[in-house]
Protein backbone atom coordinates (compact mmCIF):
# COMPACT_ATOMS: atom_id res chain seq x y z
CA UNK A 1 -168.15 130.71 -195.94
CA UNK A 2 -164.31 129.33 -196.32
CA UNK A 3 -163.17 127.42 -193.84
CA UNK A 4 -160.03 124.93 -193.05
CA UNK A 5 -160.33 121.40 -193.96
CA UNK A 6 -160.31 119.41 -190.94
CA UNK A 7 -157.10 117.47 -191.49
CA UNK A 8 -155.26 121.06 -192.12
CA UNK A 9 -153.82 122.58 -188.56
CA UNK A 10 -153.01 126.11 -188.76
CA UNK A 11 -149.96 127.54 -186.66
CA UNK A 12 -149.24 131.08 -186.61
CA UNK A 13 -145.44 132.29 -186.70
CA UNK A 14 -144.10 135.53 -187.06
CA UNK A 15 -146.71 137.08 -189.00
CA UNK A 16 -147.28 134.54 -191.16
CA UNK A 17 -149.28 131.47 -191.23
CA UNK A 18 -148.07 127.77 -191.60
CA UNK A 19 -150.73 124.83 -192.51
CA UNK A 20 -150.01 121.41 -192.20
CA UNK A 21 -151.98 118.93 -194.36
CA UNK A 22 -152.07 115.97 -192.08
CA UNK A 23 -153.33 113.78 -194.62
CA UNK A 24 -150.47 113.46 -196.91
CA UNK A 25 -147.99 115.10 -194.30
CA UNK A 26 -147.18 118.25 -196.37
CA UNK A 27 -146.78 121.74 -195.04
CA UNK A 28 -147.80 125.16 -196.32
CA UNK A 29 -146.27 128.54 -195.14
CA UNK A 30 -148.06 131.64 -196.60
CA UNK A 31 -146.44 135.81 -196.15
CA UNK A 32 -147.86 138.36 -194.74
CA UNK A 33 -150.20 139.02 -197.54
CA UNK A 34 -151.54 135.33 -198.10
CA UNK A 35 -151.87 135.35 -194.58
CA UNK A 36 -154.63 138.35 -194.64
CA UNK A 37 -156.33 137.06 -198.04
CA UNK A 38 -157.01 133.30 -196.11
CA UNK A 39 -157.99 135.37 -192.95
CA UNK A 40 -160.27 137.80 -194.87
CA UNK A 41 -161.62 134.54 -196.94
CA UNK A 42 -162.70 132.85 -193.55
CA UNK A 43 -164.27 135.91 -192.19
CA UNK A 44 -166.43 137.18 -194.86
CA UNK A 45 -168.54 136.18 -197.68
CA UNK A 46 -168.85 139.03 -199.50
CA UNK A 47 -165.91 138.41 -202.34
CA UNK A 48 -165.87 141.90 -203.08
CA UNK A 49 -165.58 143.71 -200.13
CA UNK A 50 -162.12 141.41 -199.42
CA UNK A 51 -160.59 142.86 -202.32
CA UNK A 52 -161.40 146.38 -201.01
CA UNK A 53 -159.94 145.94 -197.87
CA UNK A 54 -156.99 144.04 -199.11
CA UNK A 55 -156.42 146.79 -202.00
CA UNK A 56 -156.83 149.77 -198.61
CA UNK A 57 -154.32 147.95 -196.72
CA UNK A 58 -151.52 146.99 -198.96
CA UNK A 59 -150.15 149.35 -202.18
CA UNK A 60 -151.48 146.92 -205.43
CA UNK A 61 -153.38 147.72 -208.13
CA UNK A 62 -157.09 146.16 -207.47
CA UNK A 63 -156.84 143.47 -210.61
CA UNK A 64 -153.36 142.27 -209.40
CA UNK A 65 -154.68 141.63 -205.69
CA UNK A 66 -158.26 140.21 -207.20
CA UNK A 67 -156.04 137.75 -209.39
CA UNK A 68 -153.85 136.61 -206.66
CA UNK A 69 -156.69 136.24 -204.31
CA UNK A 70 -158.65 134.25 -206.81
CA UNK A 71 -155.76 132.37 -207.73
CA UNK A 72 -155.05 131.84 -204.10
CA UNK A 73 -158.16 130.73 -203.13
CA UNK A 74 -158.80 128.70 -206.45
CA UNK A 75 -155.55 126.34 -204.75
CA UNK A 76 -156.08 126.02 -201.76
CA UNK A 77 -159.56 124.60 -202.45
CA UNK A 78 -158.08 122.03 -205.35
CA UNK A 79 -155.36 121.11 -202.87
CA UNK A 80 -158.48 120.40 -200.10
CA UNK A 81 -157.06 122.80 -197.71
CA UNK A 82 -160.26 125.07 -197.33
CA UNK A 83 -163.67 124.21 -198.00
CA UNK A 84 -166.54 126.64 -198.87
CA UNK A 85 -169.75 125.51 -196.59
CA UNK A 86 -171.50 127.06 -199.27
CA UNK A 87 -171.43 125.00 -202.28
């Protein structure tokens, strides 16, 4: 499962989420729709069921909101902002 780094603290603010790397001091801010793909990401494993959900709840095509969430996803783990406890 996906979970924040410890060094990133997570503040939430009008809808959306702000992350704060405190290792190199640099802040994140993510909409309303980042916001639900990093929230989905924590709470579920199953990759495919996220995208179902996220394509119910917002008006995307399903590859443009699997691409973004992959992408999204794919970034925050290079930048060391998540981990995934299961690799």
């Amino acid at each position: 499962m996906i979970r924040l780094n410890k060094s990133v603290l997570r503040s939430d603010v009008d809808g959306e989420i702000m992350l704060l790397d405190r290792s190199s001091g640099v802040y994140y801010g993510f909409n309303e729709v980042g916001r639900r793909m990093l929230e989905l990401a924590m709470g579920m494993d199953d990759q495919e069921m996220i995208i179902a959900t996220l394509t119910g709840e917002f008006d995307e095509r399903e590859e443009i909101i699997r691409r973004d969430f992959c992408t999204l996803i794919a970034t925050l783990l290079s930048k060391g902002l998540i981990v995934n406890d299961e690799q």
